[in-house]
PDB file of N, CA and C in Angstrom:
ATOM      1  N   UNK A   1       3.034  18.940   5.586  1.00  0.00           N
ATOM      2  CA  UNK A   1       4.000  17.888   5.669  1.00  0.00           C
ATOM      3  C   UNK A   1       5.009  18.275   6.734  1.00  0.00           C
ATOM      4  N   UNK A   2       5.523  17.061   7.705  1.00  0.00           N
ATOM      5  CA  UNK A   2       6.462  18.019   8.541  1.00  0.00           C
ATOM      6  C   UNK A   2       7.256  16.810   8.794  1.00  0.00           C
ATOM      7  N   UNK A   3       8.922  17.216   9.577  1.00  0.00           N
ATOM      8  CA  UNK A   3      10.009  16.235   9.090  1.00  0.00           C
ATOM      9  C   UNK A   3      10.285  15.435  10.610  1.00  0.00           C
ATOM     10  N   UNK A   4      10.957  14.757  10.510  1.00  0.00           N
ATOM     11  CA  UNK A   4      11.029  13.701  11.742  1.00  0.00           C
ATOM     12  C   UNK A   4      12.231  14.961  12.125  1.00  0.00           C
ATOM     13  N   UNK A   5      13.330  13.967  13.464  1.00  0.00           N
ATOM     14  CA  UNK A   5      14.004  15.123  13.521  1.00  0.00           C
ATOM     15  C   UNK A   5      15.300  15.173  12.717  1.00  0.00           C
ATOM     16  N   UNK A   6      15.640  13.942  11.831  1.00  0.00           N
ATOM     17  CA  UNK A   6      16.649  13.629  10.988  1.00  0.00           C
ATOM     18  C   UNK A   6      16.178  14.650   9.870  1.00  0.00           C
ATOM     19  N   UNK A   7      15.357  15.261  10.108  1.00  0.00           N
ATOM     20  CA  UNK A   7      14.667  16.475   8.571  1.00  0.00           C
ATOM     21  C   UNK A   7      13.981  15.446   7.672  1.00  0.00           C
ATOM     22  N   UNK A   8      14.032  13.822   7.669  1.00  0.00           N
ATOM     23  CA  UNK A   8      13.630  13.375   6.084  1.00  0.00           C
ATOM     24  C   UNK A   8      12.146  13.532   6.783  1.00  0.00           C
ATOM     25  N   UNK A   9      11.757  13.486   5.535  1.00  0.00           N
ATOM     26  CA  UNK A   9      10.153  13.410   5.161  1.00  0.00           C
ATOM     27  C   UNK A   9       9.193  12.290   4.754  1.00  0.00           C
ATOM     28  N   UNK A  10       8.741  11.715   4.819  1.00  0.00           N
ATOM     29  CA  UNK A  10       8.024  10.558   4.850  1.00  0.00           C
ATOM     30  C   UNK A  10       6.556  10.845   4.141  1.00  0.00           C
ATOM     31  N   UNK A  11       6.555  10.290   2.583  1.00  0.00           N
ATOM     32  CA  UNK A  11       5.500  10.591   1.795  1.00  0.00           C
ATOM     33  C   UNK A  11       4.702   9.259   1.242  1.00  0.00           C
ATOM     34  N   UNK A  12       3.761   9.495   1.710  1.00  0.00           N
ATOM     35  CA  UNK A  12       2.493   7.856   0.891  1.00  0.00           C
ATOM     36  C   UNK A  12       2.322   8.238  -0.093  1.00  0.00           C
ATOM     37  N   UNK A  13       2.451   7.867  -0.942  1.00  0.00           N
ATOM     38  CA  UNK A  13       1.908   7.557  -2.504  1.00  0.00           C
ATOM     39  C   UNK A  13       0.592   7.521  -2.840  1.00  0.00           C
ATOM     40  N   UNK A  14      -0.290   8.507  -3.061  1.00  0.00           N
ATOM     41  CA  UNK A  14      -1.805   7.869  -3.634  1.00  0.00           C
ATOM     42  C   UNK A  14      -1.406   8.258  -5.199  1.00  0.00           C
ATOM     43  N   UNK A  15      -1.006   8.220  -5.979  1.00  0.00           N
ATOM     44  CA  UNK A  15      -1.256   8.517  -6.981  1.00  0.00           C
ATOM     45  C   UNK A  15       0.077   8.275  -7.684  1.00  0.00           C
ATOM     46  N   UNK A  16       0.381   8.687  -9.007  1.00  0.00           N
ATOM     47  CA  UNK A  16       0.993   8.458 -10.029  1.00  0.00           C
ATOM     48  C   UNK A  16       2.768   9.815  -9.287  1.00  0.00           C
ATOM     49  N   UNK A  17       2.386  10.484  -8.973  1.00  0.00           N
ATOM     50  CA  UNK A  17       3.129  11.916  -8.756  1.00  0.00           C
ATOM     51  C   UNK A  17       2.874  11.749  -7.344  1.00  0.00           C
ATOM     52  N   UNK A  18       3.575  12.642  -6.728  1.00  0.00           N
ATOM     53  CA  UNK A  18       3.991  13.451  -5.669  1.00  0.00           C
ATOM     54  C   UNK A  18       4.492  14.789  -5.454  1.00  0.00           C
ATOM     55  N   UNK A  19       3.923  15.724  -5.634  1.00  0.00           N
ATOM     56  CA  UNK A  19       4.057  17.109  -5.366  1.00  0.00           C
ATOM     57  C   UNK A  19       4.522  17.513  -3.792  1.00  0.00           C
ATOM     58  N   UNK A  20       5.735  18.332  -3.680  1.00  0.00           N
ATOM     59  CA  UNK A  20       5.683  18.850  -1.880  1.00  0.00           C
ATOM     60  C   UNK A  20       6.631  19.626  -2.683  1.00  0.00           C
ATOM     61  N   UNK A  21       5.965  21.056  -1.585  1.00  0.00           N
ATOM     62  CA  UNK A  21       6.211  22.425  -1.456  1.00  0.00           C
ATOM     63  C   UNK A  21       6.586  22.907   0.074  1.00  0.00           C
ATOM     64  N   UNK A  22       7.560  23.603  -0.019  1.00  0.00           N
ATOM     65  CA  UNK A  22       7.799  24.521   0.933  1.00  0.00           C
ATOM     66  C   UNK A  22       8.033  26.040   0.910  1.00  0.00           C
ATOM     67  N   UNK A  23       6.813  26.358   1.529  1.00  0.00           N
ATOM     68  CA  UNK A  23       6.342  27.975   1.351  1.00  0.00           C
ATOM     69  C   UNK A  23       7.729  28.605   1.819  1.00  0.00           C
ATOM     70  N   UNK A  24       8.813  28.373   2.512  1.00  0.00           N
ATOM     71  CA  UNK A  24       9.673  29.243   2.892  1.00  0.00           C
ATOM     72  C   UNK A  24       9.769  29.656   4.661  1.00  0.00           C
ATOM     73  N   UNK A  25      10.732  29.849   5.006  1.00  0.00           N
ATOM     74  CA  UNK A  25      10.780  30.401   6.400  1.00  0.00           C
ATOM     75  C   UNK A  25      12.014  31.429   6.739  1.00  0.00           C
ATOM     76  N   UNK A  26      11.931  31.952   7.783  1.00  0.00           N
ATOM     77  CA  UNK A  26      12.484  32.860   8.119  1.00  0.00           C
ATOM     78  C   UNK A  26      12.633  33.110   9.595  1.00  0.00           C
ATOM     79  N   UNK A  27      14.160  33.008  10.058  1.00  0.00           N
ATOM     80  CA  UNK A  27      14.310  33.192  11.735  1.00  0.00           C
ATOM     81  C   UNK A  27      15.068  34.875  11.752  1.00  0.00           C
ATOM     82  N   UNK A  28      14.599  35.559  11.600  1.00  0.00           N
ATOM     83  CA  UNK A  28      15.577  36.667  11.747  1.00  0.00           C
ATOM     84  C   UNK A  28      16.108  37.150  12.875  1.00  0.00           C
ATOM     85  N   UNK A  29      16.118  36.800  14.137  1.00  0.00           N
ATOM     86  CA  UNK A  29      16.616  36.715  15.005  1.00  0.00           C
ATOM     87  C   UNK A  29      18.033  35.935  15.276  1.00  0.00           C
ATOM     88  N   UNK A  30      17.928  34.743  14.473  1.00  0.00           N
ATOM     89  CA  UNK A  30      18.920  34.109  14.090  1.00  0.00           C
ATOM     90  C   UNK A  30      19.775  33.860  12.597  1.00  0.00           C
ATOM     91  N   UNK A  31      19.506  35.258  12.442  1.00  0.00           N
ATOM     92  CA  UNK A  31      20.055  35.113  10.573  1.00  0.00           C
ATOM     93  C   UNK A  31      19.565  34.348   9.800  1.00  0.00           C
ATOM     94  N   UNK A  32      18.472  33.622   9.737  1.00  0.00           N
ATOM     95  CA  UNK A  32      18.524  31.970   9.357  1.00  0.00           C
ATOM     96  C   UNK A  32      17.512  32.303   7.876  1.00  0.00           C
ATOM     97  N   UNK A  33      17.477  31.928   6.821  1.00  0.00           N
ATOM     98  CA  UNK A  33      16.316  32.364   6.454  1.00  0.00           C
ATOM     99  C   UNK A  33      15.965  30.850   5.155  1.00  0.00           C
ATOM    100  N   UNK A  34      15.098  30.101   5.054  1.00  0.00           N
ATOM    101  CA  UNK A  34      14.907  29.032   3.986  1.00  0.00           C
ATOM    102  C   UNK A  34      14.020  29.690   3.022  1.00  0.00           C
ATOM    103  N   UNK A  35      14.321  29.378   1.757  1.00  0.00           N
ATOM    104  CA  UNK A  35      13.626  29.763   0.668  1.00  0.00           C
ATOM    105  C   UNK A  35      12.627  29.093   0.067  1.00  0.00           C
ATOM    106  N   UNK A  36      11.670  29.352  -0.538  1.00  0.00           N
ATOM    107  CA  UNK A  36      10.520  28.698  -1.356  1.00  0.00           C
ATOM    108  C   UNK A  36      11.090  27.246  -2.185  1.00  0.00           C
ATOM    109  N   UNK A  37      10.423  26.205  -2.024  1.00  0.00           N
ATOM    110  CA  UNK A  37      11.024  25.168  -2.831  1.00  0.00           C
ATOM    111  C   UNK A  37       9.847  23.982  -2.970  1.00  0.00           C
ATOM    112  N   UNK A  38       9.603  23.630  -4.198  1.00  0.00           N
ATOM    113  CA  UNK A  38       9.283  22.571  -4.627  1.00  0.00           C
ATOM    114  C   UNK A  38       9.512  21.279  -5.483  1.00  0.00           C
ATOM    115  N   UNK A  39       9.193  20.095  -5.442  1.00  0.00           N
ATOM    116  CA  UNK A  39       9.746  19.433  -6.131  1.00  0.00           C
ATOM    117  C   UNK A  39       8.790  18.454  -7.061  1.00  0.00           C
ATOM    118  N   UNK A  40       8.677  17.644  -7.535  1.00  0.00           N
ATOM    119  CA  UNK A  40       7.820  16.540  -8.086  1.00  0.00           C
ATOM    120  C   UNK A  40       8.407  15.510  -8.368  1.00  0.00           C
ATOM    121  N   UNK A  41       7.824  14.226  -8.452  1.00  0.00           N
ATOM    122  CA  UNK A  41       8.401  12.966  -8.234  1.00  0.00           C
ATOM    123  C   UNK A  41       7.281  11.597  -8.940  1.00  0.00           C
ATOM    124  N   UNK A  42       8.054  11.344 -10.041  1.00  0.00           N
ATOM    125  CA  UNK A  42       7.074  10.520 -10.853  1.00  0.00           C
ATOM    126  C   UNK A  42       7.987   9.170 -10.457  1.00  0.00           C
ATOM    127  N   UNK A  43       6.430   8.127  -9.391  1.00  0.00           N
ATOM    128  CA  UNK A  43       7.072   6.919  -9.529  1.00  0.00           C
ATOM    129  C   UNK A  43       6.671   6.017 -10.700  1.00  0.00           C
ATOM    130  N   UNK A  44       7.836   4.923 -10.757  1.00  0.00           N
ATOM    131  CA  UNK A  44       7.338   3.538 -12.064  1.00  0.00           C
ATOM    132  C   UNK A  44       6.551   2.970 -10.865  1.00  0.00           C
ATOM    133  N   UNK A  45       5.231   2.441 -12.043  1.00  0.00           N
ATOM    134  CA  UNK A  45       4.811   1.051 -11.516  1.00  0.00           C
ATOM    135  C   UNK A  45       5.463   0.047 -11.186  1.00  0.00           C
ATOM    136  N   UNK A  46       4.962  -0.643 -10.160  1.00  0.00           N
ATOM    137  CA  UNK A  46       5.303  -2.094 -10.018  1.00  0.00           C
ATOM    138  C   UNK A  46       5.369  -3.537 -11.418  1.00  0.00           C
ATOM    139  N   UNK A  47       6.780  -3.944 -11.155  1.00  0.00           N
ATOM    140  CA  UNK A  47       6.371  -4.503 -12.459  1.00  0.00           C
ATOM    141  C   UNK A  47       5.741  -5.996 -12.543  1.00  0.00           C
ATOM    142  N   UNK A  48       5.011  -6.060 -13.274  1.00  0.00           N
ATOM    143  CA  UNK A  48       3.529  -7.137 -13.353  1.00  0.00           C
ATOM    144  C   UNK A  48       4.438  -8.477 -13.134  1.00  0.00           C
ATOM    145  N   UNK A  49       4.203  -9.464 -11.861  1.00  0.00           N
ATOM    146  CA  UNK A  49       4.928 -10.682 -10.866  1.00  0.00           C
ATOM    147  C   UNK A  49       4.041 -11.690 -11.395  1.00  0.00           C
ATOM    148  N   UNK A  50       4.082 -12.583 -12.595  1.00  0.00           N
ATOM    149  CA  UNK A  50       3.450 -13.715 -12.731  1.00  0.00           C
ATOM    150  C   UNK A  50       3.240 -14.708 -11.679  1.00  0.00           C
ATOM    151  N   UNK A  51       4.359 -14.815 -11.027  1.00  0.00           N
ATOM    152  CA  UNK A  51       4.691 -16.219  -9.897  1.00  0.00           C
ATOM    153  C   UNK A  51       3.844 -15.670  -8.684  1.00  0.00           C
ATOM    154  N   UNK A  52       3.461 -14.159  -8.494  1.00  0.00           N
ATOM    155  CA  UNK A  52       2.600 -13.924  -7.419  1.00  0.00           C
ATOM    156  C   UNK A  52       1.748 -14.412  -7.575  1.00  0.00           C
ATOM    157  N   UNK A  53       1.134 -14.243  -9.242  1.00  0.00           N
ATOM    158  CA  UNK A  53      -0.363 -14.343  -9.313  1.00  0.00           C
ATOM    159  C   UNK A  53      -0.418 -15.353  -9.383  1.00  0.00           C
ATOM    160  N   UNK A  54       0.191 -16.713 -10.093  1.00  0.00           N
ATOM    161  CA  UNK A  54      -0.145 -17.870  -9.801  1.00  0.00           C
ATOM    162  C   UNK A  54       0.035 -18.083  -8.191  1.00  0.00           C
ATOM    163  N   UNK A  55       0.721 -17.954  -7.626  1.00  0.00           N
ATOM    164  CA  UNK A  55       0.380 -18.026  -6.062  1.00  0.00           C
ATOM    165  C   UNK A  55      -1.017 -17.809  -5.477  1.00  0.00           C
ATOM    166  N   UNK A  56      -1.550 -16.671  -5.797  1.00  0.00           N
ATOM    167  CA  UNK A  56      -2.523 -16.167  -5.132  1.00  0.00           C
ATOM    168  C   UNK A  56      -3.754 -17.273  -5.839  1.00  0.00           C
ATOM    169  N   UNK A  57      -4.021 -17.787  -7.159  1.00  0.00           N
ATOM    170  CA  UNK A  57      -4.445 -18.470  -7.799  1.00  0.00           C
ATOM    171  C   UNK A  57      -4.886 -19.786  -7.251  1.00  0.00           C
ATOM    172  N   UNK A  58      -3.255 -20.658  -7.004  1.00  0.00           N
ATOM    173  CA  UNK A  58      -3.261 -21.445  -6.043  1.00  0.00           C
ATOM    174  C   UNK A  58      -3.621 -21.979  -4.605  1.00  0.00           C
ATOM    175  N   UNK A  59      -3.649 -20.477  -4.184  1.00  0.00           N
ATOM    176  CA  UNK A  59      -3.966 -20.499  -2.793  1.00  0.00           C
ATOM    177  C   UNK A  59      -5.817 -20.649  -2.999  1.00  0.00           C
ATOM    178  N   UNK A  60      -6.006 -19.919  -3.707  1.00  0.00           N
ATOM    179  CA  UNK A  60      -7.979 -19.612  -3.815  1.00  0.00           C
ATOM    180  C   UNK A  60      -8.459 -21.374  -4.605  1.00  0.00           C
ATOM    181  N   UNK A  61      -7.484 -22.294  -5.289  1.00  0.00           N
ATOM    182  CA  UNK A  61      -8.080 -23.385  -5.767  1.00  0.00           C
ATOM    183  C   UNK A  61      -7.957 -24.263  -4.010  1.00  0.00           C
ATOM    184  N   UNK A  62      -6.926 -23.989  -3.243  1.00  0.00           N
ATOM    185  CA  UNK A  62      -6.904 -24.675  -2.344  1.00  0.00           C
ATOM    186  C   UNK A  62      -7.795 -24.576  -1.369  1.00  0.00           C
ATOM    187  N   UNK A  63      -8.052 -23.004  -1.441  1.00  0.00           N
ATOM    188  CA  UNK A  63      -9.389 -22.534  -0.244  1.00  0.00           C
ATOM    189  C   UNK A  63     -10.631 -23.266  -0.965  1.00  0.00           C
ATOM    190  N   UNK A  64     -10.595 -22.999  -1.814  1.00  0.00           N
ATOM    191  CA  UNK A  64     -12.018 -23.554  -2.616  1.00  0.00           C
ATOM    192  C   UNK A  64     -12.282 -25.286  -2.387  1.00  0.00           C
ATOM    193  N   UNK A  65     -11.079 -25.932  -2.565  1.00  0.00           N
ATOM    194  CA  UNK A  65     -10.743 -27.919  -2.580  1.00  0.00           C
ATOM    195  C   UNK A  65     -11.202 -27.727  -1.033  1.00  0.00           C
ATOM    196  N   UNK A  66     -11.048 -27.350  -0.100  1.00  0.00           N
ATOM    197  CA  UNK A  66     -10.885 -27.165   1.607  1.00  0.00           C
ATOM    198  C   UNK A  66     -12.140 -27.200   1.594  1.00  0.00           C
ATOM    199  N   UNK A  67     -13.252 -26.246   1.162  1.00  0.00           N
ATOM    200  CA  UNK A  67     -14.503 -25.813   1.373  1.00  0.00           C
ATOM    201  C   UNK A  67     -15.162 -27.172   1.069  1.00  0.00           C
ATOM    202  N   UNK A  68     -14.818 -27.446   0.048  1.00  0.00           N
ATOM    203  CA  UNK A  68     -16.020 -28.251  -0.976  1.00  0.00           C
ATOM    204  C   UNK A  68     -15.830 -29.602   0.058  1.00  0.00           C
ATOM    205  N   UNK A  69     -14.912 -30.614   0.203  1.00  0.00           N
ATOM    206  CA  UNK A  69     -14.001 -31.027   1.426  1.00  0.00           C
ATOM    207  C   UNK A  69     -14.767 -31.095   2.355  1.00  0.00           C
ATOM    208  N   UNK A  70     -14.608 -30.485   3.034  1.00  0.00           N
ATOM    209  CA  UNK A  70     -14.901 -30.411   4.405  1.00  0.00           C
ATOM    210  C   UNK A  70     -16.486 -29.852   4.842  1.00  0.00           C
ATOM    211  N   UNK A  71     -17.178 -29.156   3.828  1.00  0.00           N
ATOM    212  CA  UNK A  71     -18.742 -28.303   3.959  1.00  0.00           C
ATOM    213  C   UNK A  71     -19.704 -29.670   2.998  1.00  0.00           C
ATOM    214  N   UNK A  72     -19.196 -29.995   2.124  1.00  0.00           N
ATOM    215  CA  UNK A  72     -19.834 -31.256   1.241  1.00  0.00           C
ATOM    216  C   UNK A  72     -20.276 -31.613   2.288  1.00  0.00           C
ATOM    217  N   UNK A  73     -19.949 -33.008   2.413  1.00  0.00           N
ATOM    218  CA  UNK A  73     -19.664 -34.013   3.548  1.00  0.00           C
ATOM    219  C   UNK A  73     -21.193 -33.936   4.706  1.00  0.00           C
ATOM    220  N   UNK A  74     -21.082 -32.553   5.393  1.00  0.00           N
ATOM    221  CA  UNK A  74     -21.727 -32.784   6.575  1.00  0.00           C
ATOM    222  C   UNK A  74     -22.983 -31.825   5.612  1.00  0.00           C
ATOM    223  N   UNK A  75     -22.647 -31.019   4.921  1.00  0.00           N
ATOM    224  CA  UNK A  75     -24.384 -30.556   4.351  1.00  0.00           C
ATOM    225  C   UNK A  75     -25.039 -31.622   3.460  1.00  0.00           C
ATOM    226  N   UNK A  76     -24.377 -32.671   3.225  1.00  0.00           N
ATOM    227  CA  UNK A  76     -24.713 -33.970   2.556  1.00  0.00           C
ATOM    228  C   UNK A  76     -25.491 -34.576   3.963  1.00  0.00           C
ATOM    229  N   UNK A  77     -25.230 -34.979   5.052  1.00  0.00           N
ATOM    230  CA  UNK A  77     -25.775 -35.814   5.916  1.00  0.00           C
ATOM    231  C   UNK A  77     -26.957 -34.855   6.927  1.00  0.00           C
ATOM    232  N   UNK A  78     -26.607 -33.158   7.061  1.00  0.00           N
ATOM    233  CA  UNK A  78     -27.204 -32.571   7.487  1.00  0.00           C
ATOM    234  C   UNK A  78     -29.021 -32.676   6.879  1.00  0.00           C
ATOM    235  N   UNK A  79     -28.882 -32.681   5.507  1.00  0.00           N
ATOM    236  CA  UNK A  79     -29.802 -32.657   4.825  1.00  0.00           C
ATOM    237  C   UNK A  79     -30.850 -34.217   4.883  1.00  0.00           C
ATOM    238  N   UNK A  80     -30.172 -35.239   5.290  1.00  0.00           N
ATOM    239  CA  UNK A  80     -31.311 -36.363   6.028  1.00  0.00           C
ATOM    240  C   UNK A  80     -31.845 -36.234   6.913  1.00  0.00           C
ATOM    241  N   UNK A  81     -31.744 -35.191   8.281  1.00  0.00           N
ATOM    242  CA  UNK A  81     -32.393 -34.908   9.449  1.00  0.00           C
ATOM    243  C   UNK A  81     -33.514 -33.989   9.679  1.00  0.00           C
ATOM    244  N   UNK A  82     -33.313 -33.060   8.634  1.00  0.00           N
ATOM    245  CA  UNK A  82     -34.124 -31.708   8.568  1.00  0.00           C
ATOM    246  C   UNK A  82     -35.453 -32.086   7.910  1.00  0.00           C
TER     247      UNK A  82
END
């Protein structure tokens, strides 16, 4: 993992947790020395958006009305020529 130059860190989520460790460093040339550190980080789920899902719902009855619509029609007349 490594930091922009503001130091934050920038972590994707695959999973439930987030684990990050830092093994430690050491400038001894410059006195400097960082210590071992880890942390963990439990995110909440997203919480369940009824009004999305009827959205998304809506949208798939409309794709579906569009199809039937507009593909009916000409595979109806296509089918007298063939």
């Amino acid at each position: 993992m490594t930091t922009n130059a503001d130091g934050t860190v920038v972590v994707e989520r695959r999973d439930l947790y987030v684990t990050v460790s830092f093994p430690g460093a050491a400038h001894i040339s410059q006195n400097i020395y960082y210590g071992p550190a880890q942390a963990r980080i439990a995110f909440q789920p997203d919480p369940f958006d009824i009004y999305q899902l009827l959205t998304s719902l809506a949208g798939a009855l409309v794709s579906v009305a569009a199809f039937l619509i507009f593909f009916v029609p000409f595979a109806y007349m296509r089918r007298g020529t063939g």
